[in-house]
C-alpha atoms as a PDB file:
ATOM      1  CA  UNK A   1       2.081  22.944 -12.015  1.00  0.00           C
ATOM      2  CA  UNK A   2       1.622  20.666 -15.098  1.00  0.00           C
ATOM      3  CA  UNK A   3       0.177  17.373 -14.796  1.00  0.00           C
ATOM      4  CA  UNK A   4       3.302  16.079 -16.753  1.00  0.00           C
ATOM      5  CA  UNK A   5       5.604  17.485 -13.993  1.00  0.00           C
ATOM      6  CA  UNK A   6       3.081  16.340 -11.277  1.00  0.00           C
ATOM      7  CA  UNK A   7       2.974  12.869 -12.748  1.00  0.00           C
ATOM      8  CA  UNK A   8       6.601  12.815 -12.745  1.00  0.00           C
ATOM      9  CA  UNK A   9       7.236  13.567  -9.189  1.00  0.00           C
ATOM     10  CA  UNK A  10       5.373  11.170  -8.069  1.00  0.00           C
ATOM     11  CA  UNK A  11       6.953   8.546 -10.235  1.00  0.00           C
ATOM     12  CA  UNK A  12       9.971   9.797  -8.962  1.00  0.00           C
ATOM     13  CA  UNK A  13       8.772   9.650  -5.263  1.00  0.00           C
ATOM     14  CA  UNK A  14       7.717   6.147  -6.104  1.00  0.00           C
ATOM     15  CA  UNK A  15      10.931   4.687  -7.259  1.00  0.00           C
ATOM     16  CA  UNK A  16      12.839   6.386  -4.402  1.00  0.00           C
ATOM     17  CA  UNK A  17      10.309   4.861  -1.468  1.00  0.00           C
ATOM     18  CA  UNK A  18      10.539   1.298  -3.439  1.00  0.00           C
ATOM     19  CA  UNK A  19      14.388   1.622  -2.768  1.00  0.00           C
ATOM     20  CA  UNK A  20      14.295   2.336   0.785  1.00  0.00           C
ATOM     21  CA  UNK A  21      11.511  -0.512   1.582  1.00  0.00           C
ATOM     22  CA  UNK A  22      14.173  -2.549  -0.631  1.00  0.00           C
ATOM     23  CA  UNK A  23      17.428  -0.940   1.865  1.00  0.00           C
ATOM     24  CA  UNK A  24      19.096   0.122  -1.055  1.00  0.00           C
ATOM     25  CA  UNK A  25      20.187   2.863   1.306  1.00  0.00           C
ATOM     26  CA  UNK A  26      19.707   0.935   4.445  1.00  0.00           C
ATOM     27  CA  UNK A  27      18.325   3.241   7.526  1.00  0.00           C
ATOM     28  CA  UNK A  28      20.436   5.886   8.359  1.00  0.00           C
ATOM     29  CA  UNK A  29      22.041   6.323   4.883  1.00  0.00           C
ATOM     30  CA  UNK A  30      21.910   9.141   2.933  1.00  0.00           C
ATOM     31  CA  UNK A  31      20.134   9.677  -0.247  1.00  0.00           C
ATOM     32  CA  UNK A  32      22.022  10.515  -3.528  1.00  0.00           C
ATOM     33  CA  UNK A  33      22.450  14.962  -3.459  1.00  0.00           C
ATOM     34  CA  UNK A  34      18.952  16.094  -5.720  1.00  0.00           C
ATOM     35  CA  UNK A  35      21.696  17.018  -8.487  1.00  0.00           C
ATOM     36  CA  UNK A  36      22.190  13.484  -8.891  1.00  0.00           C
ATOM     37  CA  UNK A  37      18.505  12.494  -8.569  1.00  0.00           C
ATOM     38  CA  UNK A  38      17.358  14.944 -11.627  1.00  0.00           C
ATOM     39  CA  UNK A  39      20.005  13.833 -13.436  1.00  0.00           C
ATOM     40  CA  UNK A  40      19.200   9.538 -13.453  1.00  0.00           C
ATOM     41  CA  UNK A  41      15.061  10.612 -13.824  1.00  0.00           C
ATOM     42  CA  UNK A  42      16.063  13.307 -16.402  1.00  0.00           C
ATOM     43  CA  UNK A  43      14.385  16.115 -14.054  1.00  0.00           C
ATOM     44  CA  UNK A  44      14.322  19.470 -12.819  1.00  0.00           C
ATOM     45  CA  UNK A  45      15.688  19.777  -9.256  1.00  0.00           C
ATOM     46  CA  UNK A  46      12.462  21.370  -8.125  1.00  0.00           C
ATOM     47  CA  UNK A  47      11.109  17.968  -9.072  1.00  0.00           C
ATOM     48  CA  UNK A  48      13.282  16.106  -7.117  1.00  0.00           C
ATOM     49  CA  UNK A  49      12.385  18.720  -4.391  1.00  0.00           C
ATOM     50  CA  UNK A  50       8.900  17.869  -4.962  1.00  0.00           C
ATOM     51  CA  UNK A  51       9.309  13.984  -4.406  1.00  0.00           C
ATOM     52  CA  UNK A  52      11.837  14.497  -1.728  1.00  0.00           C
ATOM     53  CA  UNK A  53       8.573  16.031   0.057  1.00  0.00           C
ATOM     54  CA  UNK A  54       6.506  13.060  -0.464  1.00  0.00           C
ATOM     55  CA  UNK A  55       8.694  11.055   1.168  1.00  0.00           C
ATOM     56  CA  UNK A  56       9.006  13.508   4.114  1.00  0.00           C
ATOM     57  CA  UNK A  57       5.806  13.502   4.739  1.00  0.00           C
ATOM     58  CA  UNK A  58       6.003   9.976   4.743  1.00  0.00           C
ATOM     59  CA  UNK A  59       8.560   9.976   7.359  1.00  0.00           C
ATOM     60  CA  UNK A  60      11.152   8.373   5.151  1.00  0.00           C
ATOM     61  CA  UNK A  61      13.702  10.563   5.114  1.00  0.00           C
ATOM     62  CA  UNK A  62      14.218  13.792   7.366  1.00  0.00           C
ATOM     63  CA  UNK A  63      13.134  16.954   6.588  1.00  0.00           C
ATOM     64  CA  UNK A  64      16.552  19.185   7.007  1.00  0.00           C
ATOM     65  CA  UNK A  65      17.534  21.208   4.143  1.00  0.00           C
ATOM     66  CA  UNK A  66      21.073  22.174   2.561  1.00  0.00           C
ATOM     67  CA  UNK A  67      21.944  18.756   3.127  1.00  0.00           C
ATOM     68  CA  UNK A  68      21.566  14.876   1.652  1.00  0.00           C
ATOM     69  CA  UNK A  69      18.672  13.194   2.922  1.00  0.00           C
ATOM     70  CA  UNK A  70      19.041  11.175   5.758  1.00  0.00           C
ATOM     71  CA  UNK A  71      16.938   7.638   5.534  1.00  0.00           C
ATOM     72  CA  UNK A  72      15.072   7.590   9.003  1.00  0.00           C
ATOM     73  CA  UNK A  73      13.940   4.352  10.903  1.00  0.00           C
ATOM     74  CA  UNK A  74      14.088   0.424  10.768  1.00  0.00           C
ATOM     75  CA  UNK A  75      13.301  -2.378   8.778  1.00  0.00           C
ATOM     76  CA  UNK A  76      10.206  -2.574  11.601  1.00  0.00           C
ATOM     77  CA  UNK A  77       8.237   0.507  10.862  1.00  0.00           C
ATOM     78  CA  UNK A  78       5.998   0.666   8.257  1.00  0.00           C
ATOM     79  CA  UNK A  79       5.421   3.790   6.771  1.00  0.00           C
ATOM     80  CA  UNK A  80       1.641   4.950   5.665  1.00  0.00           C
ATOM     81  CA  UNK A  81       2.424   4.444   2.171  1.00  0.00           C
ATOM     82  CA  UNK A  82       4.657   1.605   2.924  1.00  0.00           C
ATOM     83  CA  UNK A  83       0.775  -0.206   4.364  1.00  0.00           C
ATOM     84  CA  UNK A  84      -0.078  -0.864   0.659  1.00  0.00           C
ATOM     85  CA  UNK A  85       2.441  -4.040   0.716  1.00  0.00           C
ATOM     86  CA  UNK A  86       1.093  -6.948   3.582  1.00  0.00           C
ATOM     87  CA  UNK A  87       4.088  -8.841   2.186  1.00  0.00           C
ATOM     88  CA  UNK A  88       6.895  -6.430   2.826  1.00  0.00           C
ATOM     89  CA  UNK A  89       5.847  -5.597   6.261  1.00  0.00           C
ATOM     90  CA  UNK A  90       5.575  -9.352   7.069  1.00  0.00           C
ATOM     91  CA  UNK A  91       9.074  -9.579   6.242  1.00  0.00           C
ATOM     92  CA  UNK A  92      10.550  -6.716   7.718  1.00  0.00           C
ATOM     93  CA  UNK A  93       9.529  -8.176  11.395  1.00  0.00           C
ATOM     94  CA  UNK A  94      10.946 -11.796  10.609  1.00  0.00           C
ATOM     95  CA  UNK A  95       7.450 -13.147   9.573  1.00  0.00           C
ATOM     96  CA  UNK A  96       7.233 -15.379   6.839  1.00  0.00           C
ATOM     97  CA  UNK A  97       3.957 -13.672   4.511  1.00  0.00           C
ATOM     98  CA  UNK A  98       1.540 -16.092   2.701  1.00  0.00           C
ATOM     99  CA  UNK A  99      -2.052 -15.671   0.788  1.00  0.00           C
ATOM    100  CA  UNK A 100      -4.514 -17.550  -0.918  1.00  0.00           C
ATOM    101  CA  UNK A 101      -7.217 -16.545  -3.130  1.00  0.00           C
ATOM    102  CA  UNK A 102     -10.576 -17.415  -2.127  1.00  0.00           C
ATOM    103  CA  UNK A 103     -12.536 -16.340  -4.893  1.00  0.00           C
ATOM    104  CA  UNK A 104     -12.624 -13.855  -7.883  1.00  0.00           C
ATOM    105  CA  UNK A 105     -16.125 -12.707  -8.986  1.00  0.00           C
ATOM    106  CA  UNK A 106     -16.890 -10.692 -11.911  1.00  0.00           C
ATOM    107  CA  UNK A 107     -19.785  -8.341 -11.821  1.00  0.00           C
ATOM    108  CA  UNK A 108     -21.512  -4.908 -12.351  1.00  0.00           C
ATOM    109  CA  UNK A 109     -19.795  -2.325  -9.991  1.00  0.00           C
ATOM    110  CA  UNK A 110     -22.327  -0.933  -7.447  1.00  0.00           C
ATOM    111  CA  UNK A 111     -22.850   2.751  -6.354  1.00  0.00           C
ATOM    112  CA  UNK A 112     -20.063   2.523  -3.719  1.00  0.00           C
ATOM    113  CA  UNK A 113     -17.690   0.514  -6.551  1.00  0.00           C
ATOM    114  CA  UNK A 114     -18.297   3.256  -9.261  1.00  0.00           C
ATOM    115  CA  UNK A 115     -17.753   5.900  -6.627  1.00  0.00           C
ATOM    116  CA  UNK A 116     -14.913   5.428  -5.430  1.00  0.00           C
ATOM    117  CA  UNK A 117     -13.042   3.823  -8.597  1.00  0.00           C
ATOM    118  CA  UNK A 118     -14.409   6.481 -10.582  1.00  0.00           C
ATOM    119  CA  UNK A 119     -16.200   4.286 -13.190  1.00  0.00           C
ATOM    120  CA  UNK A 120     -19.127   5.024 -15.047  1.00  0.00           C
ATOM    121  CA  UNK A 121     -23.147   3.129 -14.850  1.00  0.00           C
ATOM    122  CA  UNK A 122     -22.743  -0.533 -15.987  1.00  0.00           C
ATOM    123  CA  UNK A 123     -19.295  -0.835 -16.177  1.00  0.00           C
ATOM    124  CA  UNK A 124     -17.824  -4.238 -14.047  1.00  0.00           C
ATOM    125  CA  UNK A 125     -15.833  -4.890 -11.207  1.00  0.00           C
ATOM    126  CA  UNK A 126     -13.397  -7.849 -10.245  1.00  0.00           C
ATOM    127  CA  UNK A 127     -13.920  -8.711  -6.781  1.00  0.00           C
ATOM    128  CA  UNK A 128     -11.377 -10.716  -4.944  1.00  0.00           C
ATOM    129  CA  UNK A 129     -11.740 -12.129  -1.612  1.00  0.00           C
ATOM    130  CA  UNK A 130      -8.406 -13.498  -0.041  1.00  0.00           C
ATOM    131  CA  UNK A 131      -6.791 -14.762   2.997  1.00  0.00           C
ATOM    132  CA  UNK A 132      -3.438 -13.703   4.285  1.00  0.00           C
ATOM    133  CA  UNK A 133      -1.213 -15.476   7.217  1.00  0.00           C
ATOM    134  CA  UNK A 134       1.874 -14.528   8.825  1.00  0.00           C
ATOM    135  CA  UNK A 135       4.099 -17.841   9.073  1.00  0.00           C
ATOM    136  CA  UNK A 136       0.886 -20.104   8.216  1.00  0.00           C
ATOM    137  CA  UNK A 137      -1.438 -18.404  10.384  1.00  0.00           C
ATOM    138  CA  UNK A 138      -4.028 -17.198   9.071  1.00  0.00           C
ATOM    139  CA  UNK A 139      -4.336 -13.373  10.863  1.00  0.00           C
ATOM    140  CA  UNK A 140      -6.559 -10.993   7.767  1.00  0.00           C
ATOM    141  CA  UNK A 141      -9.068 -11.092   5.486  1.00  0.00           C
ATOM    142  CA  UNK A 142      -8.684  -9.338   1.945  1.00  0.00           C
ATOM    143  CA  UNK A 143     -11.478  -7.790  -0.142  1.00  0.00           C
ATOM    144  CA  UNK A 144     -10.324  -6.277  -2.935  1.00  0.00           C
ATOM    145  CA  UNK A 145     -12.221  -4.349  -5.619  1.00  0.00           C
ATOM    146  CA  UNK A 146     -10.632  -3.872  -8.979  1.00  0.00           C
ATOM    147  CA  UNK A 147     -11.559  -1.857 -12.208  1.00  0.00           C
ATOM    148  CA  UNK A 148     -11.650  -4.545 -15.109  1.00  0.00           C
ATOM    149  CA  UNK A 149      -8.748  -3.177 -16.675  1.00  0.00           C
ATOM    150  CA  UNK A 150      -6.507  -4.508 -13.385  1.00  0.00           C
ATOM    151  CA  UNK A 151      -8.852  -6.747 -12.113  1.00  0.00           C
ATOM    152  CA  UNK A 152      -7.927  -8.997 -15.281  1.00  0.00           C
ATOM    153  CA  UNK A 153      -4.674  -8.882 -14.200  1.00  0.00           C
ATOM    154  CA  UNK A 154      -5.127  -9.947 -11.024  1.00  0.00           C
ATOM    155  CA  UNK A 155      -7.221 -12.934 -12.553  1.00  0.00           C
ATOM    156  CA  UNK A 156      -4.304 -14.315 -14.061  1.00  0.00           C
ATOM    157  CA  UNK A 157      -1.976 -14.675 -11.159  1.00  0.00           C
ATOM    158  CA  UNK A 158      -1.175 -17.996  -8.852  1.00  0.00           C
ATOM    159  CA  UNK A 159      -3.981 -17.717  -6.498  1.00  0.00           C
ATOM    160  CA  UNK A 160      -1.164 -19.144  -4.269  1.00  0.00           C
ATOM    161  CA  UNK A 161       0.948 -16.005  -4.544  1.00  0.00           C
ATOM    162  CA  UNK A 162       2.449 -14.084  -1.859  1.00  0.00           C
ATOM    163  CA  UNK A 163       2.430 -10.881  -3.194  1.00  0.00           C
ATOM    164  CA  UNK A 164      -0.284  -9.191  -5.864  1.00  0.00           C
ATOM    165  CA  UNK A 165       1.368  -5.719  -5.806  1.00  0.00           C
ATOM    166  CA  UNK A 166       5.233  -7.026  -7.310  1.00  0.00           C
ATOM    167  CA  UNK A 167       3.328  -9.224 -10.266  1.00  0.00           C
ATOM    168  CA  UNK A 168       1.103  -6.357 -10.723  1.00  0.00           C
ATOM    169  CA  UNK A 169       3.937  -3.662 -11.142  1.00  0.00           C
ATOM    170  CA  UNK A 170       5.672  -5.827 -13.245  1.00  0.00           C
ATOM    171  CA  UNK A 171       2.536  -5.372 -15.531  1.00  0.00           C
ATOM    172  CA  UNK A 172       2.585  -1.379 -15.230  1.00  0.00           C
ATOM    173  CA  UNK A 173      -0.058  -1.055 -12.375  1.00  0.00           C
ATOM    174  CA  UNK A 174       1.703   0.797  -9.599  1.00  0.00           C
ATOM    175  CA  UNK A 175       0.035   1.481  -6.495  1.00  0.00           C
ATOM    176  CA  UNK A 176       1.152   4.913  -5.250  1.00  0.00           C
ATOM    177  CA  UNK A 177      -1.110   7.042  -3.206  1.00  0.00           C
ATOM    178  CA  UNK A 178      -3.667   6.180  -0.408  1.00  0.00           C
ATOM    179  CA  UNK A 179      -6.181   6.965   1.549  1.00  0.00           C
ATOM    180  CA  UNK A 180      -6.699   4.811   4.315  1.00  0.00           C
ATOM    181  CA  UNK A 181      -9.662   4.884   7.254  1.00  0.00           C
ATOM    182  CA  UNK A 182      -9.637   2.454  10.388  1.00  0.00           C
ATOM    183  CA  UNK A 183     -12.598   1.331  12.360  1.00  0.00           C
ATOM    184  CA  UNK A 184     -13.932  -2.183  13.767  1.00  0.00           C
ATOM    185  CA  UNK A 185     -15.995  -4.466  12.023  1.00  0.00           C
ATOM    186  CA  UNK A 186     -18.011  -7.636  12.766  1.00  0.00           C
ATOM    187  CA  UNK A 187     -17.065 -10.830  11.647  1.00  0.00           C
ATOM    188  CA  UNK A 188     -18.947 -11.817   8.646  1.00  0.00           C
ATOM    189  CA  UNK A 189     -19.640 -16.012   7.801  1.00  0.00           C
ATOM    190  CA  UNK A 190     -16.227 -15.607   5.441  1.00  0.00           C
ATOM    191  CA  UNK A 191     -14.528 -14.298   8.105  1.00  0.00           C
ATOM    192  CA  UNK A 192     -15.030 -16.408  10.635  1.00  0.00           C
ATOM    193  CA  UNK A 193     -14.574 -19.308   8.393  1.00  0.00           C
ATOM    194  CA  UNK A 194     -11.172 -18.357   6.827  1.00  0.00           C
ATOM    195  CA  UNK A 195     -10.208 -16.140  10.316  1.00  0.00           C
ATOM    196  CA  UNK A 196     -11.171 -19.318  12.868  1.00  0.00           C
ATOM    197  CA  UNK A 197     -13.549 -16.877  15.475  1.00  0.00           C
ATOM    198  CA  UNK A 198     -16.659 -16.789  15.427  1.00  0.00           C
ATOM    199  CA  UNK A 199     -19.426 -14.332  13.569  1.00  0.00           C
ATOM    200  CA  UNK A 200     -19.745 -11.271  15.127  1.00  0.00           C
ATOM    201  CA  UNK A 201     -16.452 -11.530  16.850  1.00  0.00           C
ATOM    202  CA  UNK A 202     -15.202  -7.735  16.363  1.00  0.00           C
ATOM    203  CA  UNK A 203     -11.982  -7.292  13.950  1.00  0.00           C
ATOM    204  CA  UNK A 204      -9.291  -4.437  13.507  1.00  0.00           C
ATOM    205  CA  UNK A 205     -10.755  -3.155   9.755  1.00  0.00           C
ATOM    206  CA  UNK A 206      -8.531  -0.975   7.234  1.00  0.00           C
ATOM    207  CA  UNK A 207      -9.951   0.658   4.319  1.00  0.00           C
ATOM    208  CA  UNK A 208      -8.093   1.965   1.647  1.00  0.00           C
ATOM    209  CA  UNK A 209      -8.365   3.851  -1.571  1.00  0.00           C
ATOM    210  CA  UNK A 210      -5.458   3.533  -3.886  1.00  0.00           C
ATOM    211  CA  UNK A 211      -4.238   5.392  -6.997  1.00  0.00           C
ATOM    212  CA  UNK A 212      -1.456   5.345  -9.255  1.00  0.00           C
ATOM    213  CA  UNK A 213       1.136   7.618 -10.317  1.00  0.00           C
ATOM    214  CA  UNK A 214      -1.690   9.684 -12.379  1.00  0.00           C
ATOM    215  CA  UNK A 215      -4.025   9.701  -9.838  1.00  0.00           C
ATOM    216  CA  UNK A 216      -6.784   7.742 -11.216  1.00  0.00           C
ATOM    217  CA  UNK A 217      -7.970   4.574  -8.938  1.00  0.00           C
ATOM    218  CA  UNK A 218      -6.714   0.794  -9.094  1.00  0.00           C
ATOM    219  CA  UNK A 219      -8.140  -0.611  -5.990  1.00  0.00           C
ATOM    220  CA  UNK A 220     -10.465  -0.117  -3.369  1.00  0.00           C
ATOM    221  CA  UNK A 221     -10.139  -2.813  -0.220  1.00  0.00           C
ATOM    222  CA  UNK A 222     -10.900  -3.787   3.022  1.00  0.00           C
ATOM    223  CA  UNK A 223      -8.912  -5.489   5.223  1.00  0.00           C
ATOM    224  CA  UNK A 224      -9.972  -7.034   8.370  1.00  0.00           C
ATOM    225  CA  UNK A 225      -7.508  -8.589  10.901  1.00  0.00           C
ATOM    226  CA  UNK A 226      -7.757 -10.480  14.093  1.00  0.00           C
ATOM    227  CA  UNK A 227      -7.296  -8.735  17.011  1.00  0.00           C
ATOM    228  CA  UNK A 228      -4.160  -8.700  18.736  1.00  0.00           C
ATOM    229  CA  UNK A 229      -1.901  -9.467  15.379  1.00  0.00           C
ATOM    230  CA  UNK A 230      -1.331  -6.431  14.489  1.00  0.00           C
ATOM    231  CA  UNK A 231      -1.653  -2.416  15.819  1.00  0.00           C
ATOM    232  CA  UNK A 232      -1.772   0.564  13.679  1.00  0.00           C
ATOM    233  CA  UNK A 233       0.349   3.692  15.293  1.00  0.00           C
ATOM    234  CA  UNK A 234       0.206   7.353  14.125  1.00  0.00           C
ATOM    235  CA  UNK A 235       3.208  10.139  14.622  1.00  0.00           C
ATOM    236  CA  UNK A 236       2.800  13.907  14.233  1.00  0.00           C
ATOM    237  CA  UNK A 237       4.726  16.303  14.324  1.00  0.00           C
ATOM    238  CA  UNK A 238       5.376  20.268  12.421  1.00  0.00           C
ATOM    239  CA  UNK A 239       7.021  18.328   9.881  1.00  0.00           C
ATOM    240  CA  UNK A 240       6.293  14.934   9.429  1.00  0.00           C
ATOM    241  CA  UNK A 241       2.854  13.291   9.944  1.00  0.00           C
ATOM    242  CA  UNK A 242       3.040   9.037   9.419  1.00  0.00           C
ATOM    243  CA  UNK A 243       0.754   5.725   9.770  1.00  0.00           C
ATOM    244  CA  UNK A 244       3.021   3.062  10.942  1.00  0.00           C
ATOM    245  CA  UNK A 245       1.738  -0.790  11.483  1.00  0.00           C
ATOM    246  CA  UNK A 246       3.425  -3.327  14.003  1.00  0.00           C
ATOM    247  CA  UNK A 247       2.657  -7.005  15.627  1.00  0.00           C
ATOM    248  CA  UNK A 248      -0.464  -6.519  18.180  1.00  0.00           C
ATOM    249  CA  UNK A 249       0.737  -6.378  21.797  1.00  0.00           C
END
């Protein structure tokens, strides 16, 4: 495979999961036939084929063949790739999302920085510590590490704004792949100033590596949430294999 056509379907795969979190095909609706679909991204249908697998494996859409795909679940589950956007899960469980930037600190990337954003010895880091609430509450803490090249980006934006990820693919940054790993963590000072419990209070911790459509790194965070606001949930199955987030029970 070419990294042009492996670029492509993933820019394809992209724009098609950024449709269904938007219900242009609303959950059980069927996706347009892959004829159609290399046709409006100017594709091959092995391509299309290609994305189409992305988004099986994300559980978006089923997995039967010689037939239109099928848009599987409800505006309540959260696929894995779907965890990159706080904001559009808040919304799809009748939560009103809201953030604030703390801080934004500039600075020489350290070993674990360079590592896993792929940057070279000296080169800098934007840092961004932020709060996020569901319906004024505050329920996660944010630490985001940027490559200067986004980071910048992110510099400019309302530190009042609910959503980084729309401004920033407005700007050409598009956050497409993911690697996520979820464990329990202590509460820092920050967090239990901008969280309300106390330090050393245990919290719900996601970390997450994200690329874009080329593969090369425009983030590396850690969330950590209080517990009981939200749960992670993982399905497998022979065909499908998905990360799902809901409200802590």
């Amino acid at each position: 495979m070419t990294d042009g056509r492996q670029t492509m379907y993933r820019k394809v795969a992209a724009d098609l999961r950024q449709a269904i979190a938007d219900g242009a095909y609303g959950s059980g609706g069927r996706l347009p036939a892959e004829s159609e679909l290399a046709t409006r991204y100017g594709v091959s249908r092995g391509t299309v084929r290609q994305a189409l697998a992305v988004l099986r494996a994300d559980g978006l859409v089923t997995s039967r063949r010689g037939t239109r795909r099928v848009v599987l679940g409800t505006a309540r589950v959260q696929s894995f790739a779907e965890l990159l956007s706080f904001t559009r899960w808040a919304r799809s469980i009748g939560e009103e999302p809201g953030g604030r930037v703390v801080e934004i600190v500039r600075g020489p990337a350290d070993e674990v920085e360079r590592e896993q954003l792929r940057l070279g010895p000296g080169a800098d880091v934007y840092r961004v510590l932020r709060v996020r609430t569901l319906s004024g509450v505050p329920v996660m803490v944010e630490r985001s590490v940027y490559p200067e090249r986004v980071g910048v980006l992110v510099e400019g934006l309302d530190p009042h704004a609910v959503s980084h990820t729309v401004p920033l693919q407005e700007q050409g940054v598009l956050f497409t792949d993911a690697h996520h790993t979820i464990d329990l963590a202590l509460a820092d000072a920050d967090d239990a100033r901008l969280l309300g419990c106390a330090v050393g209070d245990p919290l719900l911790r996601e970390r997450r590596h994200t690329t874009d459509p080329a593969g090369s790194p425009v983030e590396w965070s850690q969330d950590r949430y209080l517990p009981g606001t939200v749960a992670f949930t993982v399905h497998n199955s022979t065909a499908v294999t998905s990360l799902s987030r809901r409200t802590g029970i």
